[in-house]
Protein backbone atom coordinates (compact mmCIF):
# COMPACT_ATOMS: atom_id res chain seq x y z
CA UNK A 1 -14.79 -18.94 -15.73
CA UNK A 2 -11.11 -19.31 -16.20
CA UNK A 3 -8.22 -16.94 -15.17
CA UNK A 4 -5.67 -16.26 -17.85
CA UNK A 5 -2.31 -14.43 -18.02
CA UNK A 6 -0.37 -13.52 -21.44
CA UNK A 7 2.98 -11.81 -20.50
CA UNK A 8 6.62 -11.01 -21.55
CA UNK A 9 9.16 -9.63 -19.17
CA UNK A 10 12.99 -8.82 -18.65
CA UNK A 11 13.29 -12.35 -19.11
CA UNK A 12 11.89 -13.54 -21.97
CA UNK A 13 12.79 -10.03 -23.90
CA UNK A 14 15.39 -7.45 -23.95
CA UNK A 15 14.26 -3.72 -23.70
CA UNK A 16 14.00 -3.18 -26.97
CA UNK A 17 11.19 -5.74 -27.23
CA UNK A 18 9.65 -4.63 -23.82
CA UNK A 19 9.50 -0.82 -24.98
CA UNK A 20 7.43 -1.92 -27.90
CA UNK A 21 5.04 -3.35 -26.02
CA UNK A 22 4.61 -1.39 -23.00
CA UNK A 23 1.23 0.41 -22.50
CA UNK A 24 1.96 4.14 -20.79
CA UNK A 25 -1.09 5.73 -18.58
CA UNK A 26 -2.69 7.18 -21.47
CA UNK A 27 -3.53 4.16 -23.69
CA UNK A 28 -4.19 1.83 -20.99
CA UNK A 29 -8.06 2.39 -20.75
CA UNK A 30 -8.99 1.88 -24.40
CA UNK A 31 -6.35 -1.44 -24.41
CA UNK A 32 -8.46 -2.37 -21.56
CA UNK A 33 -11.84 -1.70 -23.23
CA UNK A 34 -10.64 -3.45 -26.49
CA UNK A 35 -9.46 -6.95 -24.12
CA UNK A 36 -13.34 -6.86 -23.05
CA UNK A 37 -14.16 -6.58 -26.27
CA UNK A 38 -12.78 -9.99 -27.53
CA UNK A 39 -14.63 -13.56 -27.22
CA UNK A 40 -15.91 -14.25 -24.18
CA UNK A 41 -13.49 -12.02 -21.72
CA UNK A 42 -15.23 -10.61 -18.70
CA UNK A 43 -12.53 -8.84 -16.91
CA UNK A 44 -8.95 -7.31 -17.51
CA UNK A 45 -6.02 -6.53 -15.98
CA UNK A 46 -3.01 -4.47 -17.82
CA UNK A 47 0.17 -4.72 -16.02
CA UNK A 48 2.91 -2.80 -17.43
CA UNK A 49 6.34 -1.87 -15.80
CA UNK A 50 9.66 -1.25 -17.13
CA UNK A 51 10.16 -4.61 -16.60
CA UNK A 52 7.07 -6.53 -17.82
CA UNK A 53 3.75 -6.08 -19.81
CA UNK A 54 0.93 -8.74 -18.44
CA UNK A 55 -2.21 -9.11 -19.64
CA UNK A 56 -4.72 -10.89 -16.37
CA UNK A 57 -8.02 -12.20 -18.28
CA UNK A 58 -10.98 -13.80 -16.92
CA UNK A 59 -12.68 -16.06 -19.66
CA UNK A 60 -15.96 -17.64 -19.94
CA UNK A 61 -15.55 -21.53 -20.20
CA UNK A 62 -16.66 -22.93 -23.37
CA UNK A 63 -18.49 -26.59 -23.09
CA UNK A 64 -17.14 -29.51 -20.96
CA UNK A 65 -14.35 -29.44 -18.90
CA UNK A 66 -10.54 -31.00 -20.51
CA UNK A 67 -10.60 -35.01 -19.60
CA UNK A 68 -6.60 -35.12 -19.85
CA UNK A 69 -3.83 -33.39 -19.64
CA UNK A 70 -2.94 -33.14 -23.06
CA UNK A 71 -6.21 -31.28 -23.63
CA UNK A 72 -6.01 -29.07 -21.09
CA UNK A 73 -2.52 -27.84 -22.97
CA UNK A 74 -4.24 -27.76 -26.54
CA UNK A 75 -7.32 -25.12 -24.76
CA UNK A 76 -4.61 -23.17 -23.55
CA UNK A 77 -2.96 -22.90 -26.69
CA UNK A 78 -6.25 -22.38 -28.56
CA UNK A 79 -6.90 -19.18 -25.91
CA UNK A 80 -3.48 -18.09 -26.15
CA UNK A 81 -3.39 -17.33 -29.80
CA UNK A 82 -5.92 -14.63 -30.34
CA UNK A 83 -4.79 -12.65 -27.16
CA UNK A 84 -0.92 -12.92 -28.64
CA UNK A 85 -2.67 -11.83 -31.75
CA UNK A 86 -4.58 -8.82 -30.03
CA UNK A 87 -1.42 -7.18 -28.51
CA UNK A 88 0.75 -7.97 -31.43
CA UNK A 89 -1.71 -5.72 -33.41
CA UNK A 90 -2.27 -3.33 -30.43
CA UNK A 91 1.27 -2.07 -30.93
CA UNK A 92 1.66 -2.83 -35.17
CA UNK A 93 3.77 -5.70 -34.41
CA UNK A 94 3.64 -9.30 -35.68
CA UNK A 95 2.74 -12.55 -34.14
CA UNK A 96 6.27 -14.01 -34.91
CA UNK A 97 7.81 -11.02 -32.79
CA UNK A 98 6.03 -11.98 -29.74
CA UNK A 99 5.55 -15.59 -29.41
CA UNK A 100 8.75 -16.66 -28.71
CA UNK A 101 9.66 -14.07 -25.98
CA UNK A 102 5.70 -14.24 -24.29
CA UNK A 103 4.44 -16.66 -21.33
CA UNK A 104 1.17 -18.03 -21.29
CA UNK A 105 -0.53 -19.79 -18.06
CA UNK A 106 -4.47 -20.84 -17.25
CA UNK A 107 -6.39 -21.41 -13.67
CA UNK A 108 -4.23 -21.46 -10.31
CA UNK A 109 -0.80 -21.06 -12.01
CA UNK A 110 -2.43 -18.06 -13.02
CA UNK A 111 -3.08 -16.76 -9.12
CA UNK A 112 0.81 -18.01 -8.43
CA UNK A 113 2.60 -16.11 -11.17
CA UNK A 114 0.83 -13.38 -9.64
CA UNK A 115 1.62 -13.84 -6.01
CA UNK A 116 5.20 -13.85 -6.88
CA UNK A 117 5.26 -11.12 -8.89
CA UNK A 118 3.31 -9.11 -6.05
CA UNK A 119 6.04 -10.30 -3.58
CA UNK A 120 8.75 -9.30 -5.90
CA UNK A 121 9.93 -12.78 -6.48
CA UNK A 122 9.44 -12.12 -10.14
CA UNK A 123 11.51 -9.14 -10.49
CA UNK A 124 14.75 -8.16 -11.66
CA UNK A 125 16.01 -7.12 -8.42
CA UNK A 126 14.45 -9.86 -6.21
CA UNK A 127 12.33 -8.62 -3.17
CA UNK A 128 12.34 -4.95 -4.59
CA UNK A 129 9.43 -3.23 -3.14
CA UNK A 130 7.72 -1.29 -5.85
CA UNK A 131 6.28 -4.12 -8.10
CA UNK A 132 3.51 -4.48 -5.39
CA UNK A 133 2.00 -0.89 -5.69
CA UNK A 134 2.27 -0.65 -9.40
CA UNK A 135 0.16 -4.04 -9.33
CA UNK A 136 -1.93 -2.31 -6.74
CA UNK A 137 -2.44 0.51 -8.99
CA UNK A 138 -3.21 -1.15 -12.27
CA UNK A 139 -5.76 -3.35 -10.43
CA UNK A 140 -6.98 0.21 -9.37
CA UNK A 141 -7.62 1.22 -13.07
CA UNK A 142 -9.66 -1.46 -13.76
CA UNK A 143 -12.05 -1.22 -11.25
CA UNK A 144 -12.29 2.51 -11.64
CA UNK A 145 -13.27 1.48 -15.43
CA UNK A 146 -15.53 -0.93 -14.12
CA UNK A 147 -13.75 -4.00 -15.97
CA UNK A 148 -13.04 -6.64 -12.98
CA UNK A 149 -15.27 -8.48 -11.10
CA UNK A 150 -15.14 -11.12 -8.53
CA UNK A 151 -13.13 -13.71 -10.51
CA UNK A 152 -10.23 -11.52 -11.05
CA UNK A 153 -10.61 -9.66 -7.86
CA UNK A 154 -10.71 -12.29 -6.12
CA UNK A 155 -6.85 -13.31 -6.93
CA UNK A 156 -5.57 -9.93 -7.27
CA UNK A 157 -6.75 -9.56 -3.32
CA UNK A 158 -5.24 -13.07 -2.27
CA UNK A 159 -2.16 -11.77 -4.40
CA UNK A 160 -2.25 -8.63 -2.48
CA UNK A 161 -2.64 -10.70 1.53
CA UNK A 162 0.00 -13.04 0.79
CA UNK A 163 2.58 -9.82 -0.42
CA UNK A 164 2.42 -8.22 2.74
CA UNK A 165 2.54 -11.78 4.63
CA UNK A 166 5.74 -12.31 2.78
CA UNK A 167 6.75 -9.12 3.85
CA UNK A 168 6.04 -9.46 7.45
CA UNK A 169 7.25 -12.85 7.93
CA UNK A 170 10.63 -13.31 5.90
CA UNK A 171 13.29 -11.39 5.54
CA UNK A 172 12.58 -9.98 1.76
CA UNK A 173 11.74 -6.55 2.87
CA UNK A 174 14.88 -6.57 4.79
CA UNK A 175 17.14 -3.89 3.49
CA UNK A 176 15.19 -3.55 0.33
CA UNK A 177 17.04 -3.09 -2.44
CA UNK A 178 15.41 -1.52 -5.75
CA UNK A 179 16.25 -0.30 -9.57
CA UNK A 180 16.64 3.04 -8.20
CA UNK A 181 19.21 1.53 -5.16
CA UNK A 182 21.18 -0.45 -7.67
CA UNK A 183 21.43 2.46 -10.18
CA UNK A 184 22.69 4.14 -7.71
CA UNK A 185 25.18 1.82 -6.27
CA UNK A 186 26.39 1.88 -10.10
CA UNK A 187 26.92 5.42 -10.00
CA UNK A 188 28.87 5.26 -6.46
CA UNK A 189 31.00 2.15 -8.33
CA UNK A 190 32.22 4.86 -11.03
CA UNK A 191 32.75 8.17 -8.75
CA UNK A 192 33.46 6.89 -5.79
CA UNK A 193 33.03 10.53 -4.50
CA UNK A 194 29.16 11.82 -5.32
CA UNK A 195 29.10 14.73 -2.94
CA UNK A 196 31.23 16.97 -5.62
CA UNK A 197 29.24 15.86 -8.57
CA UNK A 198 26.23 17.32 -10.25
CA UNK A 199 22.82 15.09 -10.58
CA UNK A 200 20.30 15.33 -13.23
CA UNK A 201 17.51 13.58 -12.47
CA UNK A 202 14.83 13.84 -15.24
CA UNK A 203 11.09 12.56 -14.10
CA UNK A 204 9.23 13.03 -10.88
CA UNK A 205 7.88 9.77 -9.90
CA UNK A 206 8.65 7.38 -7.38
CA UNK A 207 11.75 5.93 -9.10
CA UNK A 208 13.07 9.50 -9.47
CA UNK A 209 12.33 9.90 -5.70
CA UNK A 210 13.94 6.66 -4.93
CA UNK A 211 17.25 7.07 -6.16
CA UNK A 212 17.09 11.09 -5.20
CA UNK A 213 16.92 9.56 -1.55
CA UNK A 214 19.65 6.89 -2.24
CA UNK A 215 22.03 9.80 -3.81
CA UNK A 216 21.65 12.16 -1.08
CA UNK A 217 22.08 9.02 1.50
CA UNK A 218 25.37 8.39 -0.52
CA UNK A 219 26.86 12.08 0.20
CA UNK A 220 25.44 13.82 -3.36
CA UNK A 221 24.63 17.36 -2.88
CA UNK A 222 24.11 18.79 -5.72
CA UNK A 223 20.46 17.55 -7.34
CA UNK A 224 18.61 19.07 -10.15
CA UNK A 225 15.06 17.60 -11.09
CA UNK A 226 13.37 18.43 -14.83
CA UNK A 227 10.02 17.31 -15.15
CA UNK A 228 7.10 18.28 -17.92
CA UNK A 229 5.59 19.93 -15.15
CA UNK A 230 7.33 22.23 -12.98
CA UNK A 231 5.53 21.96 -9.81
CA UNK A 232 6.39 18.26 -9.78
CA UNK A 233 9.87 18.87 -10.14
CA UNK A 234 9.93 21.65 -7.76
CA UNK A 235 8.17 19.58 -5.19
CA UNK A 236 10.91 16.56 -5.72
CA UNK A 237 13.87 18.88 -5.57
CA UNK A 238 12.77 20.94 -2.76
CA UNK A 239 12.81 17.43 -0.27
CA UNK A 240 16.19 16.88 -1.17
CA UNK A 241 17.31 20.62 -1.40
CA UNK A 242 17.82 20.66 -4.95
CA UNK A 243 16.79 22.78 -8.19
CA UNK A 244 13.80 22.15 -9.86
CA UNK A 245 13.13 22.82 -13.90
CA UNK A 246 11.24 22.15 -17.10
CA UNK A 247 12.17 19.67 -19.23
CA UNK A 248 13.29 22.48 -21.96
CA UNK A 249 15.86 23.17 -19.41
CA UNK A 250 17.66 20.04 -19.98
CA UNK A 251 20.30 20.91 -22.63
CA UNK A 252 21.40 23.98 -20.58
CA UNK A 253 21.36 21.64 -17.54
CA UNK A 254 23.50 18.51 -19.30
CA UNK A 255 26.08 20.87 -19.45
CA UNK A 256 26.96 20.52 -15.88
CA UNK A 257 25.37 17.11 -15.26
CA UNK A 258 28.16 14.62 -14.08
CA UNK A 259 25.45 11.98 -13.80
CA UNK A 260 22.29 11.92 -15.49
CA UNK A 261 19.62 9.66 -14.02
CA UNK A 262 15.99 9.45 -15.89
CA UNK A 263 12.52 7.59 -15.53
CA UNK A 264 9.86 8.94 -17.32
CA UNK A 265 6.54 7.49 -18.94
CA UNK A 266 7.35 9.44 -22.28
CA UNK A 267 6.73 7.09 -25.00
CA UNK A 268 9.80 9.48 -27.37
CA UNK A 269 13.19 9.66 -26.08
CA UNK A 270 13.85 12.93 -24.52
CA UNK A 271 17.54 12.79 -24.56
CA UNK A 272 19.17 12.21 -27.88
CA UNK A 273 23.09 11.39 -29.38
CA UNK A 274 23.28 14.94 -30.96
CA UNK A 275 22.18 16.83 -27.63
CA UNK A 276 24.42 14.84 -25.70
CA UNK A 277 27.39 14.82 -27.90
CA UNK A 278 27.12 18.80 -27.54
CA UNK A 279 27.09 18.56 -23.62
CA UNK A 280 30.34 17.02 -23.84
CA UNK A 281 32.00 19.46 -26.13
CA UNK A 282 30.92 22.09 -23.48
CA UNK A 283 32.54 20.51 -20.49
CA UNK A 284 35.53 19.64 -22.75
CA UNK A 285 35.01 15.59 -22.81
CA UNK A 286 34.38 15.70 -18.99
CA UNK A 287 33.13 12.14 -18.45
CA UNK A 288 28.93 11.65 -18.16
CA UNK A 289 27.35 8.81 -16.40
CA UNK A 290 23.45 8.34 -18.25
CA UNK A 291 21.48 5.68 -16.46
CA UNK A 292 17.88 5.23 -18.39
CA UNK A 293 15.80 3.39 -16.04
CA UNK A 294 12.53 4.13 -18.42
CA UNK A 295 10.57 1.48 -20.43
CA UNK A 296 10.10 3.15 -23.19
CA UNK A 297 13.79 4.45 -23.08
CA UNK A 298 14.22 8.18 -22.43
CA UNK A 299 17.63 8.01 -24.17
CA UNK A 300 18.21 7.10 -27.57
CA UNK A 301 20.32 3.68 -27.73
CA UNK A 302 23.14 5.63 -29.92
CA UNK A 303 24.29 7.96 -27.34
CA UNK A 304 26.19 4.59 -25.93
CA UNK A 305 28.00 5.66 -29.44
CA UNK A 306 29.28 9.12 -27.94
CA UNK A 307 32.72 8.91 -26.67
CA UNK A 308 32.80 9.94 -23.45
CA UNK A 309 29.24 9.24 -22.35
CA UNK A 310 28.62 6.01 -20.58
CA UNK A 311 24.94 4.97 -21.53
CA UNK A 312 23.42 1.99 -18.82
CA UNK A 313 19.64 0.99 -19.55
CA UNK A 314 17.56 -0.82 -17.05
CA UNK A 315 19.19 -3.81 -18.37
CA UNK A 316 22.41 -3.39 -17.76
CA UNK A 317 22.74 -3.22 -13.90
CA UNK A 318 22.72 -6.94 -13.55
CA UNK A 319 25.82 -7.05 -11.58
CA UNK A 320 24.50 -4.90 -8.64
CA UNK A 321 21.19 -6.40 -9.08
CA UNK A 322 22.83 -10.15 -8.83
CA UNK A 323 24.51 -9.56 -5.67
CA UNK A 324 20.87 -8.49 -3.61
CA UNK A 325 19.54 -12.09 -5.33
CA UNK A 326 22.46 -14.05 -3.68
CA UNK A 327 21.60 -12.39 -0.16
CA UNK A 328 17.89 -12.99 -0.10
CA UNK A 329 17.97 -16.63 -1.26
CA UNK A 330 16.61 -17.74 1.89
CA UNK A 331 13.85 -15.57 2.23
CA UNK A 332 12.86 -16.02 -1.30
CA UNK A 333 12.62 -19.72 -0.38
CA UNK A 334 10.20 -19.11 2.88
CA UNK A 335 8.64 -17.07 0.64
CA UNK A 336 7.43 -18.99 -1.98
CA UNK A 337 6.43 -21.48 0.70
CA UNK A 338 4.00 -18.70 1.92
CA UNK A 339 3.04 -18.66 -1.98
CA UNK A 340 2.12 -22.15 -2.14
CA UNK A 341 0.12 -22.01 0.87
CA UNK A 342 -1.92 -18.87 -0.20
CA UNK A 343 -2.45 -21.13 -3.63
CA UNK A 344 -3.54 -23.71 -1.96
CA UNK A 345 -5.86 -21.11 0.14
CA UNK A 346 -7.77 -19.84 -3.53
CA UNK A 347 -7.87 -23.45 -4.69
CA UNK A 348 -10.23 -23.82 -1.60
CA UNK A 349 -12.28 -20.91 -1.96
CA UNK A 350 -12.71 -21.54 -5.73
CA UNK A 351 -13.85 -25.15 -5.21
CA UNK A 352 -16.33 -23.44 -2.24
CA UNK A 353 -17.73 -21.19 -4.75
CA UNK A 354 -17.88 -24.59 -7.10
CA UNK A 355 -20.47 -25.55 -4.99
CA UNK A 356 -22.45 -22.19 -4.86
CA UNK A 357 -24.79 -22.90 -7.57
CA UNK A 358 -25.67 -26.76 -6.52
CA UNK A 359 -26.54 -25.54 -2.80
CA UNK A 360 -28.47 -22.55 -4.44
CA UNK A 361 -30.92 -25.23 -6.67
CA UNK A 362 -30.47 -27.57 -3.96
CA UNK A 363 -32.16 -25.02 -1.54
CA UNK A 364 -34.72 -23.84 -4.25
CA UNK A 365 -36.47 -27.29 -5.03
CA UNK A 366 -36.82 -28.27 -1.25
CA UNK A 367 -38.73 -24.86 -1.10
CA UNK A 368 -40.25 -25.85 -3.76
CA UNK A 369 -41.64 -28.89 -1.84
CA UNK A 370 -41.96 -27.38 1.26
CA UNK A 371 -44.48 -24.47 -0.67
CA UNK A 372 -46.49 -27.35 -2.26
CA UNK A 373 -46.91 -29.42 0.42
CA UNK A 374 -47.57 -26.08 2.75
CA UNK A 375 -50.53 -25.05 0.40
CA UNK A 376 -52.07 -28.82 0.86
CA UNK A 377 -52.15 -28.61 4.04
CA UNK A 378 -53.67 -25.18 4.35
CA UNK A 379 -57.04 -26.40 2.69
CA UNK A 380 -56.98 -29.18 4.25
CA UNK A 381 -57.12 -27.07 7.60
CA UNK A 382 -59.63 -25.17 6.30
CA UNK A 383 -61.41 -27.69 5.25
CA UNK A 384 -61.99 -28.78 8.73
CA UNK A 385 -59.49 -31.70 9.15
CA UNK A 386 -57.77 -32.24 12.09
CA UNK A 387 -54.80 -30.08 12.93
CA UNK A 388 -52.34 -32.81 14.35
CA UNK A 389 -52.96 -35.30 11.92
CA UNK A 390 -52.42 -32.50 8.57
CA UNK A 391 -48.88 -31.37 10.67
CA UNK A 392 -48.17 -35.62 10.82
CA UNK A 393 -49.32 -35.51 6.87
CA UNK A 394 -46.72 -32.35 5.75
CA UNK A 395 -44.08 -33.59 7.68
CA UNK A 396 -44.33 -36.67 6.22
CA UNK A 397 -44.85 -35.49 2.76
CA UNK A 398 -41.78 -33.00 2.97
CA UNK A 399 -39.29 -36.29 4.36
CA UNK A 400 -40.79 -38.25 2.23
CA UNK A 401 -40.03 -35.94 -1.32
CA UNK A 402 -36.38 -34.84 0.22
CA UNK A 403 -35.27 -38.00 0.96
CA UNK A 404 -37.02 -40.00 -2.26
CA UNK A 405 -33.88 -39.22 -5.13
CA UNK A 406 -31.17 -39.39 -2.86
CA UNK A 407 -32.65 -42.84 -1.98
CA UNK A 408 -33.35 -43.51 -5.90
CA UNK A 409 -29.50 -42.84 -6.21
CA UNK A 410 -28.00 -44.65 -3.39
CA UNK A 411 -29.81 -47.98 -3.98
CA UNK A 412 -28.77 -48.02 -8.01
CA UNK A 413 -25.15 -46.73 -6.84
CA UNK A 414 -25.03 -49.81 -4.60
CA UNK A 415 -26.14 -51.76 -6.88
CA UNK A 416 -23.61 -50.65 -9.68
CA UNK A 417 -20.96 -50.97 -6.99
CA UNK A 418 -20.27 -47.71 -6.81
CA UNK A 419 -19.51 -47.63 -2.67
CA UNK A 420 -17.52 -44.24 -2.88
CA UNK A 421 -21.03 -42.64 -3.63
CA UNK A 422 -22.03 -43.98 -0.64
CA UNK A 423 -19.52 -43.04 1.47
CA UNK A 424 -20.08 -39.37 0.12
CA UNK A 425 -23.51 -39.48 1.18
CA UNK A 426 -22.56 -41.15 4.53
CA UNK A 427 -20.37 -37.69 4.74
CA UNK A 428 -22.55 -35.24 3.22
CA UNK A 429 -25.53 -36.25 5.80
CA UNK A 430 -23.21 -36.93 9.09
CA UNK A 431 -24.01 -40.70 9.66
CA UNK A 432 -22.30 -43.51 10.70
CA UNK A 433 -22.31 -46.92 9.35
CA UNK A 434 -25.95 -48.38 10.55
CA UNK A 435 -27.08 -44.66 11.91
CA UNK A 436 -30.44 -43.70 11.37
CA UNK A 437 -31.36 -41.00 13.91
CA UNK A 438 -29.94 -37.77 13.48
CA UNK A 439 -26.85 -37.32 16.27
């Protein structure tokens, strides 16, 4: 088996690029069914945020093991192609457009990547808290589709341990500072007053949530929340106080919307240039604040156009964002210390289960022998023979078969020179140099 990972994030791509390739709720289940679909892959993983789309594979080894490190690069880059090719096709896109924004990582570095993106490491606010239950949640999906097994699960639940260790032990989780805190603290940069303005919030997630919280924590009183459906937005408006409506409300609304906040899975802008451009005229040029924190963006990219209307994507709160990375340096460092360790902590239980399937045939020819020499010495009882002298016979029969190709081994490994063999079995059996009575 080997553990895979094809991604591209707000690193490698800008959010024009990570839009594109983003995979919303509805279309994650057949991407997930197509992955299994494809040579050899025996589990899946989608994750897809604003700020990243990663693909976690399991693939069945073909033939022998890489003898060199150069070889080990070219099987990478012979499983990395058709996967790039799969999602470049999933969304109509070409090869050329993906490969030089994607990452592409095999085995442990596989189970790392992932442990720092589950401790928020990864992310483009650094320790931000969310990352870990959207991971949580699309390792969720899979297993409710019945489409990881032990190979997969087995990292995603190491990933999982050494997030909340991280958590516990370092300061990370300290203060923590998110996409919603940040757009927030850009909003308080501009209006340095935000109890007299008017909020639109459009969505009714957890990011909506979030920076409802941070708004109201900041003085903001006045909070309206359109959603698709109305009990959602009711139920996220009434917490805070504030109006709830449909998302056909939101041209009347913009009207009176000093700051419009939105984070929606919508895979079509719901806000666009012309319906902003005649908010403004309303309110006479007033100034409007639009922070899209979506991925797919909920407002078209020309509304940045529309004098008067200051358009920030998820991209664009670096500044904010930079200033929590300086301050959590420190933790960051003990935490990818805890990373390494919890690495080092799969690398062990892999190379444990290595050794499954030699114990298990191991086991099953001595019972083998012990069956056939059993049987012998049944007919021999019954055949009359003495009962002390057939136990002496089986037990030497039994020693005699265990012991007869280790022995084979050891004497043509000593005489090949081959001393670390016997040191092994030295280990393997518990004996000391000379021993030859069990301790």
């Amino acid at each position: 088996m080997a553990l895979l990972l094809l991604g591209i994030n707000h690193t490698t791509a800008d959010i024009a690029l990570r839009e594109r390739v983003a995979f919303p709720p509805e279309i994650v289940a057949d991407a997930l069914q197509q992955l299994l679909a494809l040579e050899r892959v025996n589990e899946a993983v989608i994750v897809s945020t604003c700020n990243r789309t990663e693909l976690y594979l399991d693939q069945t080894d073909e033939g022998a093991p890489p003898d060199s490190e150069a070889a080990r690069n070219r099987a990478l880059v012979d499983r990395q192609q058709p996967l790039l090719k799969w999602l470049a096709d999933f969304h109509a896109m070409s090869v050329e457009d993906l490969s030089p924004c994607s990452y592409f990582c095999g085995g442990e570095d596989v189970v790392r990547h992932l442990m720092k993106v589950s401790c928020g490491l990864d992310s483009m606010v650094l320790g931000e808290p969310q990352i870990l239950g959207q991971i949580k949640s699309a390792y969720a999906v899979s297993q409710d589709l019945e489409v990881v097994g032990s190979t997969l699960g087995r990292a995603f639940q190491e990933a999982f341990s050494i997030a909340k260790q991280v958590r516990t032990d370092t300061a990370i989780g300290e203060n923590p500072v998110s996409v919603a805190y940040a757009a927030v603290n850009l909003a308080q940069r501009i209006f340095s007053d935000l109890a007299s303005l008017s909020v639109l919030l459009i969505g009714a997630g957890r990011t909506v949530e979030l920076v409802a919280r941070h708004l109201v924590d900041k003085g903001a009183r006045k909070l309206v929340v359109a959603n698709r459906t109305l009990h959602n937005a009711l139920e996220i408006a009434g917490r805070f106080e504030g109006q709830g409506v449909l998302l056909a409300d939101i041209p009347e609304q913009l009207v009176h919307a000093d700051i419009v906040v939105s984070s929606t899975n919508s895979q079509l802008p719901l806000l666009g240039k012309g319906t902003v451009e005649r908010a403004l005229k309303q309110r006479k040029h007033k100034p409007m604040l639009l922070i899209d924190l979506a991925v797919p963006r909920d407002i078209e990219a020309e509304v940045a156009a529309v004098a008067d209307a200051y358009l920030y994507s998820i991209d664009d709160i670096s500044e904010v964002i930079e200033d929590s990375h300086k301050s959590r340096a420190d933790a960051a460092a003990q935490a990818q210390s805890i990373i390494e360790r919890g690495v080092e902590e799969y690398r062990k239980q892999v190379r444990a289960l290595n050794a499954v399937a030699t114990l298990r045939a191991f086991r099953s020819r001595a019972d083998a022998m012990r069956d056939g020499e059993l049987q012998k010495a049944l007919k021999l009882l019954e055949k009359g023979e003495p009962a002390p002298a057939v136990l002496e016979a089986l037990a030497r029969a039994i020693t005699n078969k265990l012991t007869h190709a280790p022995s084979v081994q050891m004497k043509r490994a000593s005489a090949e020179g081959r001393d670390d063999l016997l040191r092994l079995t030295q280990e393997l059996y518990g004996l000391g140099d000379g021993d030859e009575s069990p301790k």
